[in-house]
N, C-alpha and C. Protein backbone atom coordinates (compact mmCIF):
# COMPACT_ATOMS: atom_id res chain seq x y z
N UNK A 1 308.83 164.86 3.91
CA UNK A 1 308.99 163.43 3.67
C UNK A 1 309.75 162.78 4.81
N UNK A 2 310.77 163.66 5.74
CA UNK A 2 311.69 162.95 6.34
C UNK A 2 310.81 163.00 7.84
N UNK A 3 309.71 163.55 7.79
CA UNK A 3 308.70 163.91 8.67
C UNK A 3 308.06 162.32 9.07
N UNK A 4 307.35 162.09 7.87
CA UNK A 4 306.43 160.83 7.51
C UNK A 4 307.56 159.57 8.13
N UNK A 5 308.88 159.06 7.23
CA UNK A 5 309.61 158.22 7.72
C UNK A 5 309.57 158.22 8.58
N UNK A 6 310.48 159.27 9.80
CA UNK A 6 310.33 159.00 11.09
C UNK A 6 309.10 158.73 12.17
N UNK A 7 308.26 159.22 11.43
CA UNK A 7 306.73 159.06 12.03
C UNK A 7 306.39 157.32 11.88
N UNK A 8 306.75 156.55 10.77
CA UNK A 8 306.42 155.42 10.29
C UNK A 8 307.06 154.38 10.80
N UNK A 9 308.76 154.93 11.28
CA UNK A 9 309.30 153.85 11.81
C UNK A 9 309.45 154.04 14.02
N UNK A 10 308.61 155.04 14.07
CA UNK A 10 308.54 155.28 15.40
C UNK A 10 306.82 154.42 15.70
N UNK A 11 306.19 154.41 14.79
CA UNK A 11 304.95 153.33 14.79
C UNK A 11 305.39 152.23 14.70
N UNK A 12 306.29 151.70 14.28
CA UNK A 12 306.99 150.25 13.80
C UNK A 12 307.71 150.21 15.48
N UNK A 13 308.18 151.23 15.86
CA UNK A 13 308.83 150.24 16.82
C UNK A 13 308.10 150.36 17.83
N UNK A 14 307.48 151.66 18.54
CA UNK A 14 306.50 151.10 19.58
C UNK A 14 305.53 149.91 19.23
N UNK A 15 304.65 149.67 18.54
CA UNK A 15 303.87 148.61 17.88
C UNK A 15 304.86 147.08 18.03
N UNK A 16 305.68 147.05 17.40
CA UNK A 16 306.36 146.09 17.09
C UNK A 16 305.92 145.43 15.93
N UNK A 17 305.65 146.42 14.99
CA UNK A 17 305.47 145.70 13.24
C UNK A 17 306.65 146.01 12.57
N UNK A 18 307.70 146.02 12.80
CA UNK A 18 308.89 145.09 11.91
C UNK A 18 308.73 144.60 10.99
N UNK A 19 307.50 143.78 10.83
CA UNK A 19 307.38 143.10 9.66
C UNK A 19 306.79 143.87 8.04
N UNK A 20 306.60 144.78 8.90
CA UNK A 20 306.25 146.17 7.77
C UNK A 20 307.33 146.43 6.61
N UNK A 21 308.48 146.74 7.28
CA UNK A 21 309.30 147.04 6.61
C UNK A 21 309.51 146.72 5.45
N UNK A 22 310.15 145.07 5.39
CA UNK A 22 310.09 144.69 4.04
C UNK A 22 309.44 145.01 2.82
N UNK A 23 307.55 144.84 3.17
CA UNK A 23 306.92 145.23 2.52
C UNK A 23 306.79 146.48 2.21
N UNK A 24 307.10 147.51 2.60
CA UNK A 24 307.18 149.35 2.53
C UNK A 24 308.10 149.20 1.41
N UNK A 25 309.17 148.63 1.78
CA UNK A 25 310.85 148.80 1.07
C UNK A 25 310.30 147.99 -0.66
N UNK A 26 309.74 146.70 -0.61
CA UNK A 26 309.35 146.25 -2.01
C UNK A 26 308.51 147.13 -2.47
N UNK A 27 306.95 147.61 -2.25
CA UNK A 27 306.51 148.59 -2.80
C UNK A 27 307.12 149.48 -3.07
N UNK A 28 308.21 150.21 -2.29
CA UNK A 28 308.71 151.37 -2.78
C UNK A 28 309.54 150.95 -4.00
N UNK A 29 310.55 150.43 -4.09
CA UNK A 29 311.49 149.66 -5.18
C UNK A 29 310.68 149.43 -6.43
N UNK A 30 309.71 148.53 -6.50
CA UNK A 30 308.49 148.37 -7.37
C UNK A 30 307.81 149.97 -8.49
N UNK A 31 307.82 151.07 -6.89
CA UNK A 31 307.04 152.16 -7.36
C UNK A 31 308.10 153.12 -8.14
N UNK A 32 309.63 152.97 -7.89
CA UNK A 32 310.12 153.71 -8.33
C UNK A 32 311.06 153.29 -9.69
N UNK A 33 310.96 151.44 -9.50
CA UNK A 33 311.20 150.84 -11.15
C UNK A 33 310.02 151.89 -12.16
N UNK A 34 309.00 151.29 -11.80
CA UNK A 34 307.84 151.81 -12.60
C UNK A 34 308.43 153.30 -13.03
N UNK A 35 308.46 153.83 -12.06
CA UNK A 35 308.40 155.65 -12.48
C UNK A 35 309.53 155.78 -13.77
N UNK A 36 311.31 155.33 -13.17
CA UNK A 36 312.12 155.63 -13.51
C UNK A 36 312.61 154.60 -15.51
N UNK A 37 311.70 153.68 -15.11
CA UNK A 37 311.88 153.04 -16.33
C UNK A 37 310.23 153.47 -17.54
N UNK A 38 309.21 154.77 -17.29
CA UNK A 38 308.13 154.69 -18.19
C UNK A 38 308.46 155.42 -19.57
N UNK A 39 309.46 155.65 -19.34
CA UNK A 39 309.69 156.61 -21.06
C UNK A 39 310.91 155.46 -21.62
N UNK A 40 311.43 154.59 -21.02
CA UNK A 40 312.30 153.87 -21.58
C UNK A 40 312.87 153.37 -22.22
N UNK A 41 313.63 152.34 -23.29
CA UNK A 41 313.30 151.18 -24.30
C UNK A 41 313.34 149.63 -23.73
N UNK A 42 313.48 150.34 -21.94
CA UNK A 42 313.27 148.77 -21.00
C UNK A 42 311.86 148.75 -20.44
N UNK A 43 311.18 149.93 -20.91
CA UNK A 43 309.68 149.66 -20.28
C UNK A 43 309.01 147.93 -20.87
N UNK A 44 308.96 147.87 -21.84
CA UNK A 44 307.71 146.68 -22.33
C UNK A 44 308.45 145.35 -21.35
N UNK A 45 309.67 145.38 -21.03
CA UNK A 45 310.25 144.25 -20.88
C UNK A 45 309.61 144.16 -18.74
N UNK A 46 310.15 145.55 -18.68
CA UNK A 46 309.37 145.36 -17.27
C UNK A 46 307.86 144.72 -17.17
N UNK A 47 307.31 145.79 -18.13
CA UNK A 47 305.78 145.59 -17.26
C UNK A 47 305.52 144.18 -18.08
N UNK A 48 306.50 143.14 -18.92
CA UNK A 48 306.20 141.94 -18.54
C UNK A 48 306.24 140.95 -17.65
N UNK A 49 307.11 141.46 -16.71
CA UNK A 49 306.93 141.27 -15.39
C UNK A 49 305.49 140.84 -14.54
N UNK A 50 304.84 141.78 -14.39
CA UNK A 50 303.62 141.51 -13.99
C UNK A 50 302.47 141.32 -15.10
């Protein structure tokens, strides 16, 4: 995994997509609400969210 990161942000900076980031960082946040809240009693309240 620590393979991929550095691989991802060494494309980000030769490239100069910076603007990646953000979006990597919300999907990830997003992917790991989801995971960490599916057995919950805060699940229904999330996925009213979307």
């Amino acid at each position: 995994m620590g393979a991929f990161v550095m691989e991802l942000w060494a494309f980000m900076k030769e490239r100069k997509k910076f603007w990646l980031l953000p979006i990597i960082m919300v999907l990830v946040l997003l992917g790991s609400l989801i995971v960490l809240t599916q057995g919950s009693a805060v699940a229904p309240f999330i996925y009213t969210l979307f």
